[in-house]
Each structure stands twice: as structure tokens, then as C-alpha cells.
C-alpha atoms as a PDB file:
ATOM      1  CA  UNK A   1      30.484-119.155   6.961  1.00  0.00           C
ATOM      2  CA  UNK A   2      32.503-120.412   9.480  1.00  0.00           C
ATOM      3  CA  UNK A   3      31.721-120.338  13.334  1.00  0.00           C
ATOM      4  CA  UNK A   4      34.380-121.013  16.518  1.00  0.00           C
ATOM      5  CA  UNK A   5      32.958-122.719  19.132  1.00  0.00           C
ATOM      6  CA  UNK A   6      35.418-121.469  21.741  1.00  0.00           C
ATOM      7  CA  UNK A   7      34.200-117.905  20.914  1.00  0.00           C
ATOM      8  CA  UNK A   8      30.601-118.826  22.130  1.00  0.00           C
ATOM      9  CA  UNK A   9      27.581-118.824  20.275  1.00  0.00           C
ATOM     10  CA  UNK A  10      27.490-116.631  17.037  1.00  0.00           C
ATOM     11  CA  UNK A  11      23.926-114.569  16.571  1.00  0.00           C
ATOM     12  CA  UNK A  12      23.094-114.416  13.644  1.00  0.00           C
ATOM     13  CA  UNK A  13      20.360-112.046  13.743  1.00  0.00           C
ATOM     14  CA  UNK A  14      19.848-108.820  10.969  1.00  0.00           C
ATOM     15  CA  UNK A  15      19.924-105.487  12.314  1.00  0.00           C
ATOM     16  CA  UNK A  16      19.725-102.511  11.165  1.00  0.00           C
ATOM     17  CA  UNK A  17      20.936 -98.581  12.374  1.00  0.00           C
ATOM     18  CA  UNK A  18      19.708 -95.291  10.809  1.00  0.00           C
ATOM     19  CA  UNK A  19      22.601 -93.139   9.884  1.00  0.00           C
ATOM     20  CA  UNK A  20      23.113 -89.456   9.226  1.00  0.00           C
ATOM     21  CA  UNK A  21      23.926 -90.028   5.535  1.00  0.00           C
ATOM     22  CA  UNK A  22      22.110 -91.837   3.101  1.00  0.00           C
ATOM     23  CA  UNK A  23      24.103 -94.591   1.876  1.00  0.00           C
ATOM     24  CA  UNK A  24      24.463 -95.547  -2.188  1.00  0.00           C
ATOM     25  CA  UNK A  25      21.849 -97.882  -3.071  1.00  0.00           C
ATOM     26  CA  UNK A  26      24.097-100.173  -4.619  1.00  0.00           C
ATOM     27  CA  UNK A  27      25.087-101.324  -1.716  1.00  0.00           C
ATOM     28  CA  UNK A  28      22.238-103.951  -2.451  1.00  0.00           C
ATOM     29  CA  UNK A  29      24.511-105.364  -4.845  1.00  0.00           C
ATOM     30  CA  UNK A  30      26.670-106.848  -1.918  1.00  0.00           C
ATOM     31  CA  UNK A  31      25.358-109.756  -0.243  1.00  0.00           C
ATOM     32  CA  UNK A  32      23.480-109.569   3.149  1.00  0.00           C
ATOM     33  CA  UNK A  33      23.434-105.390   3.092  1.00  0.00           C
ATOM     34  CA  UNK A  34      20.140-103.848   2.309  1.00  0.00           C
ATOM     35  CA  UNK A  35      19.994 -99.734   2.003  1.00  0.00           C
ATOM     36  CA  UNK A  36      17.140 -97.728   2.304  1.00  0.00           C
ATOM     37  CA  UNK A  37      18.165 -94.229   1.997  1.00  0.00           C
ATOM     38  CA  UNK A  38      19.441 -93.372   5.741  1.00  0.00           C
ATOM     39  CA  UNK A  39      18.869 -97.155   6.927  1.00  0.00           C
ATOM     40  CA  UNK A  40      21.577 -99.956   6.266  1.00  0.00           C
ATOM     41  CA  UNK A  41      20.590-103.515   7.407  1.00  0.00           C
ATOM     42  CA  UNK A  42      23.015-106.889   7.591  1.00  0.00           C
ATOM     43  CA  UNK A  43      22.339-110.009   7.601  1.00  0.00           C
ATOM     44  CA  UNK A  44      25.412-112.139   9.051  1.00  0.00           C
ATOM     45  CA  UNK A  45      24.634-115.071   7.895  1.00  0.00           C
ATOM     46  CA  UNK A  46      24.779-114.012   4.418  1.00  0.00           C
ATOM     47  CA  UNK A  47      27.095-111.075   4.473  1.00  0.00           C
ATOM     48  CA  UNK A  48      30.271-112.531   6.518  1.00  0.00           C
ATOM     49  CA  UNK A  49      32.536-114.801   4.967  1.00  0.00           C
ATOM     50  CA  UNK A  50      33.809-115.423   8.407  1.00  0.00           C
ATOM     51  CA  UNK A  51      31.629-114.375  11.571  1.00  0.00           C
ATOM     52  CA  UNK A  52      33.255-116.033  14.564  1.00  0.00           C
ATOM     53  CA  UNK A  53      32.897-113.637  16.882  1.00  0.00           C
ATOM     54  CA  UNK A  54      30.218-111.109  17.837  1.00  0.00           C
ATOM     55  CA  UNK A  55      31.363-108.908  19.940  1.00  0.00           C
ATOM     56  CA  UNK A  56      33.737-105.868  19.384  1.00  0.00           C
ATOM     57  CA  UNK A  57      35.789-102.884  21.735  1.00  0.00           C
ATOM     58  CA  UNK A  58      34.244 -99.268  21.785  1.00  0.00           C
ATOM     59  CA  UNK A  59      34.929 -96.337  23.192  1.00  0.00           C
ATOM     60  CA  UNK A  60      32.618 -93.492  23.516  1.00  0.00           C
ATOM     61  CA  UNK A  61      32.833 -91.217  20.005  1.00  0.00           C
ATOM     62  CA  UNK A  62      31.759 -88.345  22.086  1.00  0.00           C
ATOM     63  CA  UNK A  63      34.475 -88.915  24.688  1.00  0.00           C
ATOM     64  CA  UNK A  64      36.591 -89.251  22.383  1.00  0.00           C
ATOM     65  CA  UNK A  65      36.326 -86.192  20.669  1.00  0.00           C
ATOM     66  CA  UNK A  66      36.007 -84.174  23.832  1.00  0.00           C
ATOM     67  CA  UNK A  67      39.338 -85.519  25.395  1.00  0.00           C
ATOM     68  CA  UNK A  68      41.492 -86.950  22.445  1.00  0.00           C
ATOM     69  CA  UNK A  69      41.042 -85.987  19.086  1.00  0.00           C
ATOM     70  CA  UNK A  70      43.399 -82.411  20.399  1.00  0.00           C
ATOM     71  CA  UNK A  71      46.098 -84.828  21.121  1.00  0.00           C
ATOM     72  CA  UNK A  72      49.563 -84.499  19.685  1.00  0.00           C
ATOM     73  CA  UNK A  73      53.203 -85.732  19.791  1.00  0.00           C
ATOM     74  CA  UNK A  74      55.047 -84.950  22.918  1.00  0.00           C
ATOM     75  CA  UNK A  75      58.612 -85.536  23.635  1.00  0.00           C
ATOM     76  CA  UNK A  76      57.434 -87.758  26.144  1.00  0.00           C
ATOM     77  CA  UNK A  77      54.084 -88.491  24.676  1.00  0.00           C
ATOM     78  CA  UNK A  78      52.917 -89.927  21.202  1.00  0.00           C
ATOM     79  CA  UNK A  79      49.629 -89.758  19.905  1.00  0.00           C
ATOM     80  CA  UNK A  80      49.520 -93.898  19.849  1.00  0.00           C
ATOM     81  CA  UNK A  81      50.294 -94.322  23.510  1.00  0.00           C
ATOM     82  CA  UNK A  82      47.748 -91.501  24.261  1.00  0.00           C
ATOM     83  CA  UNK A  83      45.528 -94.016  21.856  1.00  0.00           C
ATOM     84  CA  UNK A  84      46.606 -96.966  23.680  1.00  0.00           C
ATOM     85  CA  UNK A  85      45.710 -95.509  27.125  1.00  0.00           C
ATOM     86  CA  UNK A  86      42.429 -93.989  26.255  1.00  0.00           C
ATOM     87  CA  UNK A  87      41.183 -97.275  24.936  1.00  0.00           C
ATOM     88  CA  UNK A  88      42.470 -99.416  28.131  1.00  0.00           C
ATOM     89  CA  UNK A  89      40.507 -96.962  30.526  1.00  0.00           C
ATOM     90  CA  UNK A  90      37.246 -96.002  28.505  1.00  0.00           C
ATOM     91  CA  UNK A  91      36.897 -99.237  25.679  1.00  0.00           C
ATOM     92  CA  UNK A  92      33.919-101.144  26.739  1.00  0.00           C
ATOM     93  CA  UNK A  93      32.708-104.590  25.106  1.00  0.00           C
ATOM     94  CA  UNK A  94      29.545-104.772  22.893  1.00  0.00           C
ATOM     95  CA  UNK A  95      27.819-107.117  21.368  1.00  0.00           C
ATOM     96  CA  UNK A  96      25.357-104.744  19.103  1.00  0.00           C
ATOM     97  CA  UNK A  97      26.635-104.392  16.088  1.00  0.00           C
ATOM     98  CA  UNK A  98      24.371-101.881  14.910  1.00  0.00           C
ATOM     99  CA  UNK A  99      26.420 -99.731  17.558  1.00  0.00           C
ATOM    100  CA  UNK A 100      29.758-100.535  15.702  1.00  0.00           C
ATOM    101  CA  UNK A 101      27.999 -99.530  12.223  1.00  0.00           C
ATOM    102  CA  UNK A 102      26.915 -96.517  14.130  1.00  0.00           C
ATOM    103  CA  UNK A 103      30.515 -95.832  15.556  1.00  0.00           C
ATOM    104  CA  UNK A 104      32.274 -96.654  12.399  1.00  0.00           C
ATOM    105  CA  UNK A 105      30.436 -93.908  10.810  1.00  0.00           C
ATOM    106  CA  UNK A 106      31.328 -91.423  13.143  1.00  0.00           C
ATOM    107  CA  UNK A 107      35.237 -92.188  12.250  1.00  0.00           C
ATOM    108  CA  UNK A 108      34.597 -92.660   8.729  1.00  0.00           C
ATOM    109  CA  UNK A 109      32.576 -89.015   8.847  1.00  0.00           C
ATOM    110  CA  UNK A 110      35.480 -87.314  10.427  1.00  0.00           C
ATOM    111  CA  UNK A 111      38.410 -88.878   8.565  1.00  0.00           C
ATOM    112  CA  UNK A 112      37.214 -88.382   5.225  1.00  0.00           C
ATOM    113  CA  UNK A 113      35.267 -85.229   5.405  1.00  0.00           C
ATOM    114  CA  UNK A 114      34.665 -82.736   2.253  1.00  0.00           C
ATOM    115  CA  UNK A 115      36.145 -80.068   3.913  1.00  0.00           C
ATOM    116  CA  UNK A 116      39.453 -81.784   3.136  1.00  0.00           C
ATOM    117  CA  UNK A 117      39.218 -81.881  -0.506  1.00  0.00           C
ATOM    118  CA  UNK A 118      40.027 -78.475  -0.469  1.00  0.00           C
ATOM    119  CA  UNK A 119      43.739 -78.769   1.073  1.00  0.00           C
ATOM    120  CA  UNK A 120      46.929 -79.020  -1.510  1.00  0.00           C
ATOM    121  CA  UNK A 121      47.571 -82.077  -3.222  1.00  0.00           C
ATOM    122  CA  UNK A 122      43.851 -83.328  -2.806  1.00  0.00           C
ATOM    123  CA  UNK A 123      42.409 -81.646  -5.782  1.00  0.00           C
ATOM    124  CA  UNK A 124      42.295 -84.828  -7.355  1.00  0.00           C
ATOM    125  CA  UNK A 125      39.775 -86.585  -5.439  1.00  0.00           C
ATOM    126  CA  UNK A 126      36.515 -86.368  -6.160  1.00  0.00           C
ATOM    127  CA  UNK A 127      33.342 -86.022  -3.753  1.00  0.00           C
ATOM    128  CA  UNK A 128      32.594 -89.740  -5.077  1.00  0.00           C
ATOM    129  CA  UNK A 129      35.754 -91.293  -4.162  1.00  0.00           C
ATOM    130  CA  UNK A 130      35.390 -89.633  -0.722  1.00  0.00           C
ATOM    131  CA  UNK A 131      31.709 -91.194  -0.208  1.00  0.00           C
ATOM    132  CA  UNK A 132      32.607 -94.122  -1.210  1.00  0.00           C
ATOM    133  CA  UNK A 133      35.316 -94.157   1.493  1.00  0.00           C
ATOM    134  CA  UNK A 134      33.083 -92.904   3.864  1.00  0.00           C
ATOM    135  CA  UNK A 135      30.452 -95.773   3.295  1.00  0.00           C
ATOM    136  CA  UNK A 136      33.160 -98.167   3.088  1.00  0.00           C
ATOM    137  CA  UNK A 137      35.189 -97.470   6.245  1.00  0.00           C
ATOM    138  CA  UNK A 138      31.577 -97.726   8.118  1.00  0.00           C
ATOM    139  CA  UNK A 139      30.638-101.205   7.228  1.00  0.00           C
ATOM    140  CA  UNK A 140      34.353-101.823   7.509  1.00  0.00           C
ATOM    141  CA  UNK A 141      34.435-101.373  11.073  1.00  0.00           C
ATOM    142  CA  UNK A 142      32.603-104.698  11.422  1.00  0.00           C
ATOM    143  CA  UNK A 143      35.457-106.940  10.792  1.00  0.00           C
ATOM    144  CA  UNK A 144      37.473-108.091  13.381  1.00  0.00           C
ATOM    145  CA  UNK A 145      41.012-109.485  14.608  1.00  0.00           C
ATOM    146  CA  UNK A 146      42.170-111.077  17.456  1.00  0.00           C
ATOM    147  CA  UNK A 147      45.274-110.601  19.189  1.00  0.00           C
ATOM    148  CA  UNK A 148      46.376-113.461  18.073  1.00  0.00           C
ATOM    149  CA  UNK A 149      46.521-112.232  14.950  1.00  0.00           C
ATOM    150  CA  UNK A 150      43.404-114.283  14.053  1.00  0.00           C
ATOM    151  CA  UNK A 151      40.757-113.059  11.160  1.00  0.00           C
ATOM    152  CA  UNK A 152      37.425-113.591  13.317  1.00  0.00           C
ATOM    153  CA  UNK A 153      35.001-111.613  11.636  1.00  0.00           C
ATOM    154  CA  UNK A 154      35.600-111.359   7.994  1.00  0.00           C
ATOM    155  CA  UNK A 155      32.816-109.620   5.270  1.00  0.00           C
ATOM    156  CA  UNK A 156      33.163-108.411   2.083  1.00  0.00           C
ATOM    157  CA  UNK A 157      33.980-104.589   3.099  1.00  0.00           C
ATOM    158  CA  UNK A 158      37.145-105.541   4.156  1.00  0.00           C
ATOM    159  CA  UNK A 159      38.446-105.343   0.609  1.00  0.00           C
ATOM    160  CA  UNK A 160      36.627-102.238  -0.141  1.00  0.00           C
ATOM    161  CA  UNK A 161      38.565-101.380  -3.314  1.00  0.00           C
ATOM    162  CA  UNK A 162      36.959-104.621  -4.610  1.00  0.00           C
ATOM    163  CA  UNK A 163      33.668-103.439  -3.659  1.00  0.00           C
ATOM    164  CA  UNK A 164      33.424-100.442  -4.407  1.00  0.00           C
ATOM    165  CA  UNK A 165      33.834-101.671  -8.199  1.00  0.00           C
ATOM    166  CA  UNK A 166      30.775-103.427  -7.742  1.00  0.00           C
ATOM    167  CA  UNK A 167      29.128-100.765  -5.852  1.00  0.00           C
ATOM    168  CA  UNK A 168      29.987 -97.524  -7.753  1.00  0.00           C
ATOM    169  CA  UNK A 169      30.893 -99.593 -10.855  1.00  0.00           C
ATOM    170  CA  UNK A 170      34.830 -97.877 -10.366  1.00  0.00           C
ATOM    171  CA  UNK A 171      37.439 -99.820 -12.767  1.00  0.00           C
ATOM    172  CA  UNK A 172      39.965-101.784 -11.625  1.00  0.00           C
ATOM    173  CA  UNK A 173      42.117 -98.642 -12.268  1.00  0.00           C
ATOM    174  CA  UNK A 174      39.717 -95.993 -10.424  1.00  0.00           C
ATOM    175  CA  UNK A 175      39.652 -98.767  -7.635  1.00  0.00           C
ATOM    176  CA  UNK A 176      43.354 -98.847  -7.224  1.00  0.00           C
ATOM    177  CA  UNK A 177      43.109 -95.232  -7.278  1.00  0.00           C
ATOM    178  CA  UNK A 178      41.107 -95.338  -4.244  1.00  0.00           C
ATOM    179  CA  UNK A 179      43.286 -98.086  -2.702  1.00  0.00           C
ATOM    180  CA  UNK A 180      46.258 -96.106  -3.342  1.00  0.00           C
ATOM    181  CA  UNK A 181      44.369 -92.952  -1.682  1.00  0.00           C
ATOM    182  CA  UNK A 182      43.521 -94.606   1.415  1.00  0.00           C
ATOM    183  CA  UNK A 183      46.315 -96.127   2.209  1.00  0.00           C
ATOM    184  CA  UNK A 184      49.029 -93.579   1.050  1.00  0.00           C
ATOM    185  CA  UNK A 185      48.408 -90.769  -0.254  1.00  0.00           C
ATOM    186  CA  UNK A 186      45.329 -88.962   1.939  1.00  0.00           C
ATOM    187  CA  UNK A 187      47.104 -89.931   5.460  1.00  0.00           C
ATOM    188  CA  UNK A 188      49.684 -87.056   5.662  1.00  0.00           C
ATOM    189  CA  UNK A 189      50.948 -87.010   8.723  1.00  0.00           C
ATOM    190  CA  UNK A 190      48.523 -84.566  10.267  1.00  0.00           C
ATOM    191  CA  UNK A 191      45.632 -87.060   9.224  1.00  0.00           C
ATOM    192  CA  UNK A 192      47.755 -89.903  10.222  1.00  0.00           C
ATOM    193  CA  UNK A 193      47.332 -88.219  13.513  1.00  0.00           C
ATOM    194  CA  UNK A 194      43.599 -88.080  13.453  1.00  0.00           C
ATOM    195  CA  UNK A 195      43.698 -91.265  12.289  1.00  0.00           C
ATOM    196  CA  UNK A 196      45.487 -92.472  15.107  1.00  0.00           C
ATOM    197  CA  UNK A 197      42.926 -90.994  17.081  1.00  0.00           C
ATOM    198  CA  UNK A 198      39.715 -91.393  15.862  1.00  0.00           C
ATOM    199  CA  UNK A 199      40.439 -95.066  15.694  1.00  0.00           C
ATOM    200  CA  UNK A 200      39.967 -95.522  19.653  1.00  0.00           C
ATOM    201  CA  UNK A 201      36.635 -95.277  18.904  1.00  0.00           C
ATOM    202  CA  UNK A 202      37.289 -98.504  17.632  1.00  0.00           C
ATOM    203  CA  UNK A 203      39.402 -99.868  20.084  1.00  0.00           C
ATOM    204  CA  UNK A 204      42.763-100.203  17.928  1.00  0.00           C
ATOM    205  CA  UNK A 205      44.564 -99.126  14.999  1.00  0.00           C
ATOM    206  CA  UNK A 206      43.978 -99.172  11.527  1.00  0.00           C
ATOM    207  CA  UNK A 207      46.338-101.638  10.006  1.00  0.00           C
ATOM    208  CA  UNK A 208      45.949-101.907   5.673  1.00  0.00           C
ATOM    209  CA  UNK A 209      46.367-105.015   3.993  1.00  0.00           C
ATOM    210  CA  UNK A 210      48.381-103.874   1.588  1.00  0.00           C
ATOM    211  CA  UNK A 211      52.204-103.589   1.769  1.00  0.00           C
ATOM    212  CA  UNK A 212      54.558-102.235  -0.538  1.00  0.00           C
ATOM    213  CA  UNK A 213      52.083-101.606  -3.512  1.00  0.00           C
ATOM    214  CA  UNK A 214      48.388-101.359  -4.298  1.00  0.00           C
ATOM    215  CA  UNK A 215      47.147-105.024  -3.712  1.00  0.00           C
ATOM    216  CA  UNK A 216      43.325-104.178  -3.032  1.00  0.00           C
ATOM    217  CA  UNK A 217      43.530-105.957   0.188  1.00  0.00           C
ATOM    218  CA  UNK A 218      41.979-103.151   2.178  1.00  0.00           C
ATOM    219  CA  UNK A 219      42.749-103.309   5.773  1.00  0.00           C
ATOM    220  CA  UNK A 220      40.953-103.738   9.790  1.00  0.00           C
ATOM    221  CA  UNK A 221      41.031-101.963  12.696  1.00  0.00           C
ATOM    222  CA  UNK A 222      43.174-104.476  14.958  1.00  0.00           C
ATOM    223  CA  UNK A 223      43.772-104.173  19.129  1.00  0.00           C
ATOM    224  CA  UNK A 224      47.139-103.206  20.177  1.00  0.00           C
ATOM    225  CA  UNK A 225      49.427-105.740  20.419  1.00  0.00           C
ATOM    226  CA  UNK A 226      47.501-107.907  17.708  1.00  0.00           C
ATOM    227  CA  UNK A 227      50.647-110.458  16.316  1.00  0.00           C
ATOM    228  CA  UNK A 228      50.771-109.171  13.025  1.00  0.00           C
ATOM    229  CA  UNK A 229      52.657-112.009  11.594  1.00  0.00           C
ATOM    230  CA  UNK A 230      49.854-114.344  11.617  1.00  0.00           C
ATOM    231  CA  UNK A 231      47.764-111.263  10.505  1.00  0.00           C
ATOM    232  CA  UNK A 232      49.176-111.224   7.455  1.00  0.00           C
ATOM    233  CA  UNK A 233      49.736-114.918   6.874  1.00  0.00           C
ATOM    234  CA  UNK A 234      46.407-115.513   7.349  1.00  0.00           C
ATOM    235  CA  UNK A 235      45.473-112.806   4.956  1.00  0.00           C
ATOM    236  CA  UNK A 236      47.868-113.561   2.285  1.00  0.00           C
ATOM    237  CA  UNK A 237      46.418-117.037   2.459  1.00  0.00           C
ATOM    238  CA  UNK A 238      42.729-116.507   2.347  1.00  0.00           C
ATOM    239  CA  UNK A 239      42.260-112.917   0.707  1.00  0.00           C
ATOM    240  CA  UNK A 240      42.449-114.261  -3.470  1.00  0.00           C
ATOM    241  CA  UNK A 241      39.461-116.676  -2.675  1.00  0.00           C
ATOM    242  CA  UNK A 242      37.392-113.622  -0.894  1.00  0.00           C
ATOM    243  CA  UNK A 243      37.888-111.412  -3.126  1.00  0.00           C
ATOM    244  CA  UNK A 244      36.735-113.916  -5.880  1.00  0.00           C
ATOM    245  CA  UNK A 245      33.845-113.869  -4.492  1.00  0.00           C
ATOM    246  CA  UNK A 246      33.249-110.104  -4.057  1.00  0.00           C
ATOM    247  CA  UNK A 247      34.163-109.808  -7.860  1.00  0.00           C
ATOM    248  CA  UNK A 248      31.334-112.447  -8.436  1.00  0.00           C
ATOM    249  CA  UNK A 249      28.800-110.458  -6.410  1.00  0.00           C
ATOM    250  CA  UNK A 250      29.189-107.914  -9.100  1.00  0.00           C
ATOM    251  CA  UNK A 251      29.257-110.418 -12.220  1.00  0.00           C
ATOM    252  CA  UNK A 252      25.556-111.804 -11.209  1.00  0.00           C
ATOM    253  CA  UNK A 253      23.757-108.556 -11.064  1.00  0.00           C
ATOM    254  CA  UNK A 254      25.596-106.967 -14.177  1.00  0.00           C
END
């Protein structure tokens, strides 16, 4: 685990949130996550690959819903400057992370609800794929980037098609499936635009790790302006050796 200095001093505390859903058990395959039905706990110090910095932008889900989430394109408007602005007058620092776990699920809950597997063209995806994206996009939320472009906060979730092999025991194939969903093929452009939105929550937008084709890199919510350059130089660099070791999480407790 590494630790930055010039970020301040790193807690490395557990916590814990209850949630509305109970999570997959499995989820004790993954280092430093303990589930117990409705209750997820973390333990930085052996969850993050990278935990740098503690603290993370929110904005109120509840706000959010109430005054952006009806938000579309105008010809003087888009939905990612309405974004932008919301977050700049309502995101608010925290340092709980049990908060983020408890925000991420409220964007994961709305993006990838059932109700959706009903619509054309989704008849493929199955109400497993869609937890696991739920569960994943939760825990995900408690990566971070700088604007810098920097990876601060860095666990395992990030490449959740990697994980969710070990977790739900998906195959490579049935994980690039997933990759491939969450990253193309679910965001039509009317849930692009609730992705866009729900995000704020968050503070940013969701930016994948992948580029032209299924890589498994997954992908972070990242602040406006974040230089994506060294985003995804740093990522390139670093992402074979993480992964490695999510793979490995799975190959001890086979």
C-alpha cells in the first residue's frame, strides 16, 4: 500500500455501512471486504492497493434527484455542464467513507435497475449480471483520481470485470460480457444521460478504462477537468500488475 505524505495522514480505520441490498457473500473472497447480508465492511489497509487519499466530493443523492436527474440537452444547455454546475455549488468534502459506499449505492441502484431489463436490446442480460454491476459500481465509488490525473485511491473494484470472476465465479468470457455491457452496450444515450447525472452524486464523471475494445480495465469516477493523459498513462502502466493480483485473490480460495 502506498501512502502520500503531501495528502496528509491516511486513516486506516475499517468501517462498515448497512445497505438496502444484501450484498453476495463472495465478496469475502476479495481482500479487506467482509459481507454480512445487508452490512459490507473494509479494511483499507488490506483492501487498497493504493490509498493515498481519504477524502472524496459528494453531493447530496436526494438533491440530486429532486433538482437534476429531469435534466436534459438544451440548445444552450447540456446535461454535463448542468453536471458540472450542480457539483461546483452543492459537492461538499468528506472524509467517511462509509458515506461514499452509501452514495455509490444509490447511483449504482438507479443506473442499473431491473426495471431496465425489460427495454429492447437488453433481453440478454441477466438479473445476475445486473447485481453484480450493482455491487460492483458501489464499492467502486471508493477509488479516486486527482486532477492531475493521479490514481490516489486504488482497490481491487476498480477492475470489476476481474472481480466479479472471482466473486460470481463468471469466465473470462461472461466477464468480458459484462465489461462490454458496462461500458458499451447498456449506456444508450438516454442512460448515458442518467449517467451523466447520477454521477454528481459523486462529484465527476464516469470515465472507463477501457478504450477501443474490452480490456477489463473497468473505470473511476474522475472530477472535471481531471488531465486524462496521465490518467491513462498511469493506468496503462500499473493496471497488468493489479489485476494479477485480483486474479490471485481468486486462485487461493479456489
Amino acid at each position: 500500500m502506498t501512502m502520500a505524505t503531501s495528502l496528509g495522514t491516511t486513516s486506516a480505520e475499517p468501517f462498515s455501512v448497512e445497505l438496502p441490498e444484501a450484498f453476495t457473500e463472495n465478496w469475502n473472497r476479495i481482500d479487506g471486504i467482509t459481507v454480512e447480508g445487508n452490512r459490507i465492511t473494509v479494511d483499507p489497509t488490506t483492501y487498497f492497493f493504493r490509498y493515498e487519499n481519504p477524502t472524496w466530493l459528494l453531493a447530496d443523492w436526494d438533491l440530486v434527484v429532486a433538482e437534476l436527474l429531469s435534466a436534459r440537452d438544451t440548445t444552450d444547455l447540456t446535461v454535463e455542464q448542468r453536471a458540472l454546475d450542480f457539483v461546483k455549488a452543492h459537492g461538499r468534502s468528506t472524509n467517511d467513507p462509509a458515506e461514499v459506499l452509501a452514495t455509490g449505492y444509490q447511483v449504482a441502484a438507479r443506473l442499473f435497475r431491473e426495471e431496465y431489463l425489460a427495454e429492447p436490446g437488453l433481453d440478454h442480460v441477466t438479473p445476475a449480471q445486473l447485481k453484480a454491476l450493482r455491487e460492483a459500481t458501489t464499492i467502486m465509488a471508493l477509488n479516486r483520481v486527482e486532477l492531475d490525473g493521479h490514481l490516489s485511491n486504488v482497490g481491487p473494484c476498480w477492475f470489476f470485470p476481474v472481480v466479479t470472476g472471482v466473486v460470481y465465479q463468471f469466465t473470462e468470457a461472461e466477464g468480458q460480457a459484462l465489461d462490454e455491457l458496462y461500458h458499451g452496450a447498456w449506456f444508450n444515450e438516454y442512460r448515458r444521460i442518467e449517467c451523466v447525472l447520477t454521477h454528481a452524486a459523486l462529484g465527476g464523471r464516469l470515465v472507463h478504462g477501457c478504450q477501443a475494445q474490452v480490456d477489463m480495465k473497468g473505470g473511476c469516477v474522475l472530477p472535471y477537468g481531471a488531465d486524462l493523459n496521465r490518467f491513462r498513462a498511469e493506468l496503462d502502466g500499473l493496471s497488468p500488475d493489479w489485476m494479477s493480483r485480483v486474479e490471485a485473490m481468486g486462485d487461493a480460495r479456489a
